[in-house]
Protein backbone atom coordinates (compact mmCIF):
# COMPACT_ATOMS: atom_id res chain seq x y z
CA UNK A 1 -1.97 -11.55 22.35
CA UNK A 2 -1.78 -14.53 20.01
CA UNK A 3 -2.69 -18.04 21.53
CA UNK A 4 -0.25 -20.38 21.95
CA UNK A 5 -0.82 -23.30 20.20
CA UNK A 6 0.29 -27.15 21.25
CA UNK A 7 2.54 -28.57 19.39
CA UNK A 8 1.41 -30.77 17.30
CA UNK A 9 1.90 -34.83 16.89
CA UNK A 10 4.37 -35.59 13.90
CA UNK A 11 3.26 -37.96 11.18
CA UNK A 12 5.96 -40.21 12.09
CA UNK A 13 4.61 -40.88 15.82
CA UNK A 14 0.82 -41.04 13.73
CA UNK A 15 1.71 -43.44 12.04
CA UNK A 16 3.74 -45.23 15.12
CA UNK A 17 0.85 -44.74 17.44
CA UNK A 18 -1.63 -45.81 15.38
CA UNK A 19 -0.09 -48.81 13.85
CA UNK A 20 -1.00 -48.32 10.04
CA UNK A 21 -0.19 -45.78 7.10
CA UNK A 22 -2.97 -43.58 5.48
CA UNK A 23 -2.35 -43.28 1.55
CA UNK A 24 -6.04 -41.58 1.35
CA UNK A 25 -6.16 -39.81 4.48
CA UNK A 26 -4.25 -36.96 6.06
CA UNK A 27 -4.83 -35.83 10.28
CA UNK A 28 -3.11 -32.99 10.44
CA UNK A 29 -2.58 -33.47 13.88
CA UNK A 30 -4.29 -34.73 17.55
CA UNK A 31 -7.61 -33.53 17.99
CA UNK A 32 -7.84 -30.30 20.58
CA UNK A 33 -11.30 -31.29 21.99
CA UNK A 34 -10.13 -29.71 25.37
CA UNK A 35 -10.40 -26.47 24.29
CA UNK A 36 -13.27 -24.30 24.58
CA UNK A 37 -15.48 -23.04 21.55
CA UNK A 38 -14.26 -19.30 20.90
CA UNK A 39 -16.44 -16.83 19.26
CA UNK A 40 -19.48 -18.51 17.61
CA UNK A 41 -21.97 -21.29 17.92
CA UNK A 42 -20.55 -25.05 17.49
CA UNK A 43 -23.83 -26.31 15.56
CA UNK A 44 -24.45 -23.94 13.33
CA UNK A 45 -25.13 -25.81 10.01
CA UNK A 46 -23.47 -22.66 7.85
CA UNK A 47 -20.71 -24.80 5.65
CA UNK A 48 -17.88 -22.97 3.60
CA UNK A 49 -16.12 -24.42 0.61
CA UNK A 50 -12.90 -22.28 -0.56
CA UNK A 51 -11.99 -23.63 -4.23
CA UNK A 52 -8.58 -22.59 -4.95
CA UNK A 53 -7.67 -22.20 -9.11
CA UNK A 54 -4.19 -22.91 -9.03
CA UNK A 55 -2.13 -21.15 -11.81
CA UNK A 56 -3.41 -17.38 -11.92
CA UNK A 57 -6.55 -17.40 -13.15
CA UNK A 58 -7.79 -14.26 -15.95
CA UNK A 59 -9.86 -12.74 -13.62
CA UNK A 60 -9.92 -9.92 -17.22
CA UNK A 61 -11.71 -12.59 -19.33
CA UNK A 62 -13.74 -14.24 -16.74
CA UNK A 63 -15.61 -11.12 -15.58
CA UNK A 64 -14.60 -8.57 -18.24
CA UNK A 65 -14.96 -5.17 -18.54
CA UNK A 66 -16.39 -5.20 -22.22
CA UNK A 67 -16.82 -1.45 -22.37
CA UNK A 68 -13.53 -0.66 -21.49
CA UNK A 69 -11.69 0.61 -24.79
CA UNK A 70 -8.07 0.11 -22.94
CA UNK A 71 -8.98 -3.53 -22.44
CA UNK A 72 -9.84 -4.26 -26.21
CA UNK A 73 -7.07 -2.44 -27.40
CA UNK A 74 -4.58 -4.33 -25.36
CA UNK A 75 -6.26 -7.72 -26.21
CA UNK A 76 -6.92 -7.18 -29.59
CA UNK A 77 -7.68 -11.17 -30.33
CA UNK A 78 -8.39 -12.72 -26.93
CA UNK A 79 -10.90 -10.00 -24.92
CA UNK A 80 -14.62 -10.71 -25.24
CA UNK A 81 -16.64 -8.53 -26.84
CA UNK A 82 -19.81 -6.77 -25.96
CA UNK A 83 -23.06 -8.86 -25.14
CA UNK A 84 -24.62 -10.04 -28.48
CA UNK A 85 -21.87 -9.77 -30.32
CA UNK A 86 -19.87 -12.93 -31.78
CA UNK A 87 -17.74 -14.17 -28.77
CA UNK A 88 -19.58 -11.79 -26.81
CA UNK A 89 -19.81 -11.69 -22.48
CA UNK A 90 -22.82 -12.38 -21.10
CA UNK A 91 -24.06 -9.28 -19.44
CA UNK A 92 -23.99 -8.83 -15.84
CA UNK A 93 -24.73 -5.17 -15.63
CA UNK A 94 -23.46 -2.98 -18.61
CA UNK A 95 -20.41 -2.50 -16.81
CA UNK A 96 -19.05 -5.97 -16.39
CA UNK A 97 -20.00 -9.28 -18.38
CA UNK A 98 -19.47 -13.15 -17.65
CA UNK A 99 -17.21 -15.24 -19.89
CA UNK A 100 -19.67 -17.50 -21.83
CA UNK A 101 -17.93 -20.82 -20.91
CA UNK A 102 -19.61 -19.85 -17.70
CA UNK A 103 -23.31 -19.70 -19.17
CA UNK A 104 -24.49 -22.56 -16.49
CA UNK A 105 -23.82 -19.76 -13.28
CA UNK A 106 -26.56 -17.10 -15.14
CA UNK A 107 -29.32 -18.81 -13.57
CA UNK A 108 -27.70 -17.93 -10.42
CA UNK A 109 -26.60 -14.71 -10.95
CA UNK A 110 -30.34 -13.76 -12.15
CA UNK A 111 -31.32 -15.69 -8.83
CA UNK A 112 -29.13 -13.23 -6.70
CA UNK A 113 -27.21 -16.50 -5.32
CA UNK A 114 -23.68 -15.23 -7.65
CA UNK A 115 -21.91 -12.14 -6.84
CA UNK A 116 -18.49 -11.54 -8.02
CA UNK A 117 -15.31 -9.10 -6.46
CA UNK A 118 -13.04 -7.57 -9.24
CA UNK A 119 -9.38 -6.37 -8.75
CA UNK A 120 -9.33 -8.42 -5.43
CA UNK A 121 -5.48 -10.02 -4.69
CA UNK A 122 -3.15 -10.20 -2.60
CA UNK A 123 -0.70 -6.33 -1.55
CA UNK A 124 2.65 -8.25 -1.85
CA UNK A 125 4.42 -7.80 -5.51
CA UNK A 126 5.00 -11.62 -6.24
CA UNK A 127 4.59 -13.02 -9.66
CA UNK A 128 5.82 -16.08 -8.02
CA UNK A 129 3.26 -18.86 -8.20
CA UNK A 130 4.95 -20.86 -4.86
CA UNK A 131 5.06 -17.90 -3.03
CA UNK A 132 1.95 -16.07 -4.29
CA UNK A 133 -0.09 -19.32 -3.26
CA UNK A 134 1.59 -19.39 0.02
CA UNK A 135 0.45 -15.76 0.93
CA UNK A 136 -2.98 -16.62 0.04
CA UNK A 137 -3.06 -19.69 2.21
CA UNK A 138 -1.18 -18.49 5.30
CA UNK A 139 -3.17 -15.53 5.33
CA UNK A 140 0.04 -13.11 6.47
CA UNK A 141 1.12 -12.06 2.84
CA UNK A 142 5.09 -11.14 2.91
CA UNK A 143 5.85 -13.47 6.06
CA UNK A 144 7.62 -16.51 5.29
CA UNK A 145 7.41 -18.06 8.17
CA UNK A 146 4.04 -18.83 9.20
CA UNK A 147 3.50 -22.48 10.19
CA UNK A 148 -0.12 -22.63 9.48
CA UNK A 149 -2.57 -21.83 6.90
CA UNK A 150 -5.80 -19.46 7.77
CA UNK A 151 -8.69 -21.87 7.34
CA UNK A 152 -6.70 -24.12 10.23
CA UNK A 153 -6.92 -21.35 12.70
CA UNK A 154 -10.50 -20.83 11.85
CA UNK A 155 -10.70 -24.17 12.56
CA UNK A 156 -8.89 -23.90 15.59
CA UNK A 157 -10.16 -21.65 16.93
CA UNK A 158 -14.18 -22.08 16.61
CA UNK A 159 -14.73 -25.52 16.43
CA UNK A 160 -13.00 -27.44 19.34
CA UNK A 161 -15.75 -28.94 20.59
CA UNK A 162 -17.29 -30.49 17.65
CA UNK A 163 -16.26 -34.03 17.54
CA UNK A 164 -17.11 -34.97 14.26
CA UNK A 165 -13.73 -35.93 12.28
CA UNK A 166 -15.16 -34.95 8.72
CA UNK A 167 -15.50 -31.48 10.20
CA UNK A 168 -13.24 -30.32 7.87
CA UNK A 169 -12.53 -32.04 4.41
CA UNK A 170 -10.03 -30.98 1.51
CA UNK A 171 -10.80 -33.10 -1.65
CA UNK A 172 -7.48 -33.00 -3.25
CA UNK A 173 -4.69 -34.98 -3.61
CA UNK A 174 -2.50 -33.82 -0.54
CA UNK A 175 -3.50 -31.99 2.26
CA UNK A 176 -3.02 -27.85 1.51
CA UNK A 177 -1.25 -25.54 2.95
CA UNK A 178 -4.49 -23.35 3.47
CA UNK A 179 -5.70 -26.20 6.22
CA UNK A 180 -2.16 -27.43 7.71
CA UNK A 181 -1.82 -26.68 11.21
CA UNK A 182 -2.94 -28.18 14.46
CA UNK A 183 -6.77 -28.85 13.63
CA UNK A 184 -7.53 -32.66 12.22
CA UNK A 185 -8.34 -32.78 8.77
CA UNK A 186 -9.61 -35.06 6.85
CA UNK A 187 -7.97 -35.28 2.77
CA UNK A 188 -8.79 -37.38 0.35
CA UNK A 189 -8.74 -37.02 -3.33
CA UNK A 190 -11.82 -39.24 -4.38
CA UNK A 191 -13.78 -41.18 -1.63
CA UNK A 192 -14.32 -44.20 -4.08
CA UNK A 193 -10.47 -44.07 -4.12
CA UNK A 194 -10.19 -43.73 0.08
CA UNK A 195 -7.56 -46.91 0.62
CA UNK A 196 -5.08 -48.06 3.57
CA UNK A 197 -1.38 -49.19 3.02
CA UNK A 198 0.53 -50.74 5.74
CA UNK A 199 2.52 -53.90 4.54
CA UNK A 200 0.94 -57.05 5.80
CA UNK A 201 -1.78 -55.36 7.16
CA UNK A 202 -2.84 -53.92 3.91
CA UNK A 203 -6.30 -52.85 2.73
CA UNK A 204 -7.19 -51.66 -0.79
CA UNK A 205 -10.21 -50.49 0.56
CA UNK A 206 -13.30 -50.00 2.68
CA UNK A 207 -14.59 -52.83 2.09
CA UNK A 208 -11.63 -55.06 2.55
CA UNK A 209 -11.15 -53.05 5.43
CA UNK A 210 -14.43 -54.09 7.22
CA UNK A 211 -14.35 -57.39 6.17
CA UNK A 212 -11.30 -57.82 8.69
CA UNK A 213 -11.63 -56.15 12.00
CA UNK A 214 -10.81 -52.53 12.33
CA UNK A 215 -10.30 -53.12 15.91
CA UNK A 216 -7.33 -55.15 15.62
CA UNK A 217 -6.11 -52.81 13.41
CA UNK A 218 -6.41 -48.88 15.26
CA UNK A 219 -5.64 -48.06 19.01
CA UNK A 220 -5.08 -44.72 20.36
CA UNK A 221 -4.98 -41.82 17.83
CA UNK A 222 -5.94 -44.41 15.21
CA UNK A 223 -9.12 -43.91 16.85
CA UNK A 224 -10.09 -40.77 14.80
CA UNK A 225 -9.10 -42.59 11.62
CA UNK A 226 -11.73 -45.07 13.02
CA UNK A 227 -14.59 -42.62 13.36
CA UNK A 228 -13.78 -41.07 10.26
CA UNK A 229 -13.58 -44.33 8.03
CA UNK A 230 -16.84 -45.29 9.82
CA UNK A 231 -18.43 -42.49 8.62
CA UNK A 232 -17.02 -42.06 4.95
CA UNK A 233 -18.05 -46.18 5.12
CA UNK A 234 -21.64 -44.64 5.83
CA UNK A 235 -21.42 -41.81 2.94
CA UNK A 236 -20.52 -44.35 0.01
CA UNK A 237 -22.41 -47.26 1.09
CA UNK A 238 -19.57 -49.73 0.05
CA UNK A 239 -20.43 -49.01 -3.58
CA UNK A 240 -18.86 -46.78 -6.10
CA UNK A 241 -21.00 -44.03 -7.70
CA UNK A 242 -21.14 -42.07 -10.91
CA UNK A 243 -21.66 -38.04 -10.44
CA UNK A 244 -23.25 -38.76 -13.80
CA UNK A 245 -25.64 -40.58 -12.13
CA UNK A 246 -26.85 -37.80 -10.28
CA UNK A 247 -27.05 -34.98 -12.94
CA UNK A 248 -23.47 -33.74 -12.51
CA UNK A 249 -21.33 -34.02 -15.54
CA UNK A 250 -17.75 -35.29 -16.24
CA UNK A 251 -14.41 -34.04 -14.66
CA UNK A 252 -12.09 -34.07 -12.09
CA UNK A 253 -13.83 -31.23 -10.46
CA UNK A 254 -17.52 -32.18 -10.82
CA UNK A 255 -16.43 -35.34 -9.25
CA UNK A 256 -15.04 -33.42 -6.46
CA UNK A 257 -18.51 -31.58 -6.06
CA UNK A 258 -20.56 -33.83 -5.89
CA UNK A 259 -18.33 -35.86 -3.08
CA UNK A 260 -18.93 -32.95 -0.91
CA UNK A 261 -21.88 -32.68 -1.87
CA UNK A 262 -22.38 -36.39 -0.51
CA UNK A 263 -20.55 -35.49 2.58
CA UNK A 264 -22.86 -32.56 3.51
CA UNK A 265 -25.89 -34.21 2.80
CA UNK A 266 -24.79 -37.59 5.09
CA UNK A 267 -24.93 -35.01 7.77
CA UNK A 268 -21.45 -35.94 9.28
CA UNK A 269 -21.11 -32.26 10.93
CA UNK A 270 -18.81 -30.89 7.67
CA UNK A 271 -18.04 -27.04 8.30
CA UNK A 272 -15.30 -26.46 6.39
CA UNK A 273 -14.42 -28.05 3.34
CA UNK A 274 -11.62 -27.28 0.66
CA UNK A 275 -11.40 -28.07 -3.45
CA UNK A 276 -8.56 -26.92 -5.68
CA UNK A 277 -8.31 -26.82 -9.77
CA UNK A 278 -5.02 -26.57 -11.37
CA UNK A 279 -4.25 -25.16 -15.16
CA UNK A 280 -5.62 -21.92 -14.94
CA UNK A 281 -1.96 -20.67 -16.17
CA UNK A 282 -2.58 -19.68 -19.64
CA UNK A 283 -0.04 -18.15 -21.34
CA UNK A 284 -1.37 -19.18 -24.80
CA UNK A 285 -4.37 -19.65 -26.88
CA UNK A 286 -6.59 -18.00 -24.62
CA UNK A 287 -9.13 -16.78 -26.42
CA UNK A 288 -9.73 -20.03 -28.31
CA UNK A 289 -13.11 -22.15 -28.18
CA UNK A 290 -11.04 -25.07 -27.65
CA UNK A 291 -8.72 -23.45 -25.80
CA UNK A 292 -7.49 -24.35 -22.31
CA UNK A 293 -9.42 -21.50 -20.37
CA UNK A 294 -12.61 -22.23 -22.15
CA UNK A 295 -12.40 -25.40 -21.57
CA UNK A 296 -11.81 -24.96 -17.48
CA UNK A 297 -14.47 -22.46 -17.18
CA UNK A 298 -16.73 -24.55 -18.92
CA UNK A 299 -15.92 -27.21 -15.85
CA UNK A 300 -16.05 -24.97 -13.12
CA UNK A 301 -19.30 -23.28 -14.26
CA UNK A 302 -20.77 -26.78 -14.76
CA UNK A 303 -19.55 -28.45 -11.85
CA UNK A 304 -20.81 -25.34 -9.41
CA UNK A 305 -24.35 -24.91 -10.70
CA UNK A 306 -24.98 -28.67 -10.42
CA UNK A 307 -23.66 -28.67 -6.77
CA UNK A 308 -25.95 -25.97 -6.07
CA UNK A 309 -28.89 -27.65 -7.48
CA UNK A 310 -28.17 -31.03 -6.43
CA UNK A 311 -28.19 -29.18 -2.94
CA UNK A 312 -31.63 -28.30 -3.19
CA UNK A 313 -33.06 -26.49 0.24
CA UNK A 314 -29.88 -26.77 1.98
CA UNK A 315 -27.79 -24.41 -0.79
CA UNK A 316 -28.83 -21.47 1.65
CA UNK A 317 -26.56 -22.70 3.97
CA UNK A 318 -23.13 -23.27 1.48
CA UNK A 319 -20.81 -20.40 0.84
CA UNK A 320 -18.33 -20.96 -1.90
CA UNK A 321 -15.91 -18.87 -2.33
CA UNK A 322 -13.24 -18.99 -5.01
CA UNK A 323 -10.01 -18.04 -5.20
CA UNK A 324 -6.45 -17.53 -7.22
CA UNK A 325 -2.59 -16.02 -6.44
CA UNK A 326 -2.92 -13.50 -8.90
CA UNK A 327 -4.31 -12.21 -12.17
CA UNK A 328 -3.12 -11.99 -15.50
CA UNK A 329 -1.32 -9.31 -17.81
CA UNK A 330 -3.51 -6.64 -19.62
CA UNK A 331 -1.49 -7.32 -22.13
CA UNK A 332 -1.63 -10.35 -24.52
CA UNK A 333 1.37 -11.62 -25.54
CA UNK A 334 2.26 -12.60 -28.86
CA UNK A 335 0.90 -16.20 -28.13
CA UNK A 336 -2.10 -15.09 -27.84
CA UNK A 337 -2.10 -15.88 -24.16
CA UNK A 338 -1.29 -13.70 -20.85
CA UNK A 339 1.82 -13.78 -18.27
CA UNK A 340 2.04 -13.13 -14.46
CA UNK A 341 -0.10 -10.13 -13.19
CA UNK A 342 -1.46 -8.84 -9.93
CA UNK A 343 -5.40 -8.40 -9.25
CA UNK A 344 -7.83 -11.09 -10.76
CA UNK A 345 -11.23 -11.51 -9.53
CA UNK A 346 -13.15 -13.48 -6.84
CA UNK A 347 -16.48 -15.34 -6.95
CA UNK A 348 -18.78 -16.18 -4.42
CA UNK A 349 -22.08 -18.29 -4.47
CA UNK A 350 -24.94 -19.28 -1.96
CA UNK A 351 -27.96 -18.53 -0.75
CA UNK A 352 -26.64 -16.02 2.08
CA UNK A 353 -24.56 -13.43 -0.34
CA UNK A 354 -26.50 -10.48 -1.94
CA UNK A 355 -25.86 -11.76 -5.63
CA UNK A 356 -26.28 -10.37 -8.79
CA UNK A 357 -23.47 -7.56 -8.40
CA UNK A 358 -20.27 -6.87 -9.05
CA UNK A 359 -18.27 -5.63 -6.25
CA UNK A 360 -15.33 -4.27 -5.22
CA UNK A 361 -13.89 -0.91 -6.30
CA UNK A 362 -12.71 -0.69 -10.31
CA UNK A 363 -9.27 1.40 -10.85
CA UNK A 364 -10.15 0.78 -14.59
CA UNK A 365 -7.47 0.14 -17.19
CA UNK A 366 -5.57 3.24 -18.16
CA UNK A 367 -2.32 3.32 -18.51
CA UNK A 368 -1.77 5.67 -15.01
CA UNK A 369 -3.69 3.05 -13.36
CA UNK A 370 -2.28 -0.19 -14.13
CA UNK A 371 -0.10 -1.72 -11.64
CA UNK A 372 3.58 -1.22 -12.90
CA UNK A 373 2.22 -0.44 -16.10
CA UNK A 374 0.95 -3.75 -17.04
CA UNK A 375 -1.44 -5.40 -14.75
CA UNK A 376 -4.56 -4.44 -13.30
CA UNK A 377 -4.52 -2.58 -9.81
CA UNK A 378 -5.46 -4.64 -6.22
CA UNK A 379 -7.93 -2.27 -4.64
CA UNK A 380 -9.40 -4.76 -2.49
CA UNK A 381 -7.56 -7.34 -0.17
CA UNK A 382 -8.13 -11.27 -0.45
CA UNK A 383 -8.54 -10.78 3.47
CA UNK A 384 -11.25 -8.36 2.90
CA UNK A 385 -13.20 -10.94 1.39
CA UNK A 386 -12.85 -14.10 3.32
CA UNK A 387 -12.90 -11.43 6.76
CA UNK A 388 -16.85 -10.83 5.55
CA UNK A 389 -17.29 -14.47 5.25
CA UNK A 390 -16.15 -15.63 8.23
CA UNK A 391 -17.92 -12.85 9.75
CA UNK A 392 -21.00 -12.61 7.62
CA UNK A 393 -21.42 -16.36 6.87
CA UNK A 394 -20.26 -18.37 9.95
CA UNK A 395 -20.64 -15.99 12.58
CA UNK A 396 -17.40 -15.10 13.77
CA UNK A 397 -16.31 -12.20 16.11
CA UNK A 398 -13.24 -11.97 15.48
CA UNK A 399 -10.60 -12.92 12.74
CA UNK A 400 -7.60 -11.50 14.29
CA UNK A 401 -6.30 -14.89 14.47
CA UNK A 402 -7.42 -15.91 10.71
CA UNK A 403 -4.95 -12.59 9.42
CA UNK A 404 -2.98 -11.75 12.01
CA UNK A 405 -1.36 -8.07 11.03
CA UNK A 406 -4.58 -7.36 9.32
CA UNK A 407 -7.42 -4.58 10.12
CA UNK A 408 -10.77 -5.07 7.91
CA UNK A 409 -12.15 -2.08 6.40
CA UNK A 410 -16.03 -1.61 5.82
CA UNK A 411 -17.62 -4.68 4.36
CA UNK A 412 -18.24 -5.02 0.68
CA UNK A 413 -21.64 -5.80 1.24
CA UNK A 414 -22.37 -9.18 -0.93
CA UNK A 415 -23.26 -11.24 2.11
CA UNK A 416 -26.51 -11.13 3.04
């Protein structure tokens, strides 16, 4: 039988309780330290990061099936070719090959710290980006009405009794669906950028902040916004910081790296933490060197191997996991891009997976397997995936609560 679950404050009485706005931070709700840890040990220093690529990402020209002769025929100007070839994948295992805006995650994958799942989605029919999102984030594909997302129950469910309000993070601009629910969370969408707003009382930042006194400024549930300004206060050190400045390079999402990766080496108690990366909609000029997918791979291949090194010993501790709605089309269009499909791929990273594989089960690409005719075939469930993680990488029992409705079938294998 499900738990019930308190309901939980409403912004409004936040924001009347605690006497001040939050433009740069979200609480999803009262903290639940009353409850009892469920089914795994509250200080274990496993960490999982979920980056979501908004849009539909090609999971056909990220790991591609270069040998395939359905998939070159139906991409005649936009698949990659074989390894050595001009705009050739980089080989992964003479099945499967990497896109080579992606070059920077070899290392890895030679290292046995990259594994990828192909034809991994979601079962419900969608080509809906809203809704397609939604069942990814809930976790109960095909039910409308679920009032939280996944991650919060893990949350909820396994780490009640650890205090520490940066215990889960989302680096984004507003807090996601995948982490709304009952358990705290901390959002932000760039710590140099972490401000208050409250009329008189007003603070453009931390430091403006502290020069007043906090005290006079949070009571009650403000409290928690207390401890968890304190200790973002502690992570930037008053001062703004360049990722450049420690070997990451420019972007939106290296910038959001290397934040967590600030957060998790402050040792606040972070567990859970949450990046997303829009554009990944491509529905033209995909196959170009300048083009819009080339250039986002290039950023999310950069942005992960320098996390990974800047890490150093305590990368065999981080899962990250990444994740889209759906894939693309087998079939180019005559913009040389792809529309709305079903299965796309899934990556995962760290030094507790089994890397240098490609797993998951491939349908392959002809014509009597695709998906209505036109998109690749979902032979393994997003809940499959995240089921092993949770499992595999944070210890969990149990994630009947995570996917309610949902029954795991043998493990993949890829964590470690």
């Amino acid at each position: 039988m499900k738990k019930k679950r308190p309901t939980k404050l409403s912004r409004r009485e936040l924001f009347k309780w605690g006497g001040i706005g939050l433009a740069g931070l979200t609480l999803a709700a009262m903290p639940r330290w009353a409850r009892a840890a469920a089914s795994m040990a509250q200080d274990s220093p496993k960490i999982l990061i979920v980056l979501f690529q908004r849009g539909a990402a090609d999971g056909l020209n990220i790991i591609s099936p270069f040998n395939d002769p359905y998939y070159h025929k139906a991409r005649p100007t936009i698949a990659l070719n074989a390894p050595g070839q001009d705009k050739g994948a980089l080989d992964l295992d003479g099945k499967f090959g990497l896109h080579p805006a992606l070059g920077a995650l070899m290392p890895m994958w030679k290292a046995g710290t990259f594994a990828a799942i192909q034809a991994v989605g979601s079962p419900e029919e969608t080509r809906s980006h809203f809704e397609a999102q939604d069942n990814m984030e809930t976790g109960t594909p095909g039910v409308k009405v679920t009032p939280d997302g996944w991650l919060d129950r893990v949350l909820s469910d396994n780490y009640t009794s650890n205090k520490s309000p940066l215990t889960a993070v989302s680096i984004s601009p507003r807090l996601p669906r995948i982490l709304r629910g009952n358990y705290p969370v901390t959002s932000f969408p760039n710590l140099n950028a972490y401000k208050f707003s409250g009329g008189a009382l007003q603070a453009s930042s931390f430091e403006e902040l502290y020069a007043g006194s906090i005290d006079k400024l949070l009571s009650g549930v403000g409290k928690e916004t207390e401890d968890s300004v304190n200790m973002l206060q502690k992570i930037t050190g008053g001062k703004p910081q360049k990722p450049e400045d420690a070997g990451y390079p420019k972007g939106n999402l290296c910038r959001s790296f290397y934040e967590m990766s600030r957060i998790i080496k402050a040792n606040v108690g972070l567990r859970i933490g949450f990046m997303d990366i829009g554009g990944w909609d491509h529905h033209a000029n995909e196959g170009s060197t300048d083009g819009q997918l080339n250039q986002h791979l290039r950023e999310l291949g950069d942005s992960i191997a320098a996390f990974y090194q800047d890490m150093g010993s305590q990368a065999q501790d981080i899962l990250l996991v990444t994740m889209t709605e759906f894939g693309r089309t087998l079939q180019e269009n005559g913009d040389r891009g792809t529309d709305h499909g079903h299965a796309s791929c899934m990556m995962v990273f760290g030094g507790n997976i089994k890397g240098g594989k490609v797993y998951g089960t491939w349908p392959g690409l002809a014509p009597d397997q695709l998906y209505e005719g036109r998109d690749l075939q979902v032979t393994t469930d997003f809940r499959q995936v995240h089921n092993e993680i949770l499992t595999g990488h944070l210890g969990l029992t149990s994630t009947t609560d995570a996917f309610p409705g949902f029954t795991p079938g043998a493990n993949l294998g890829f964590v470690g």
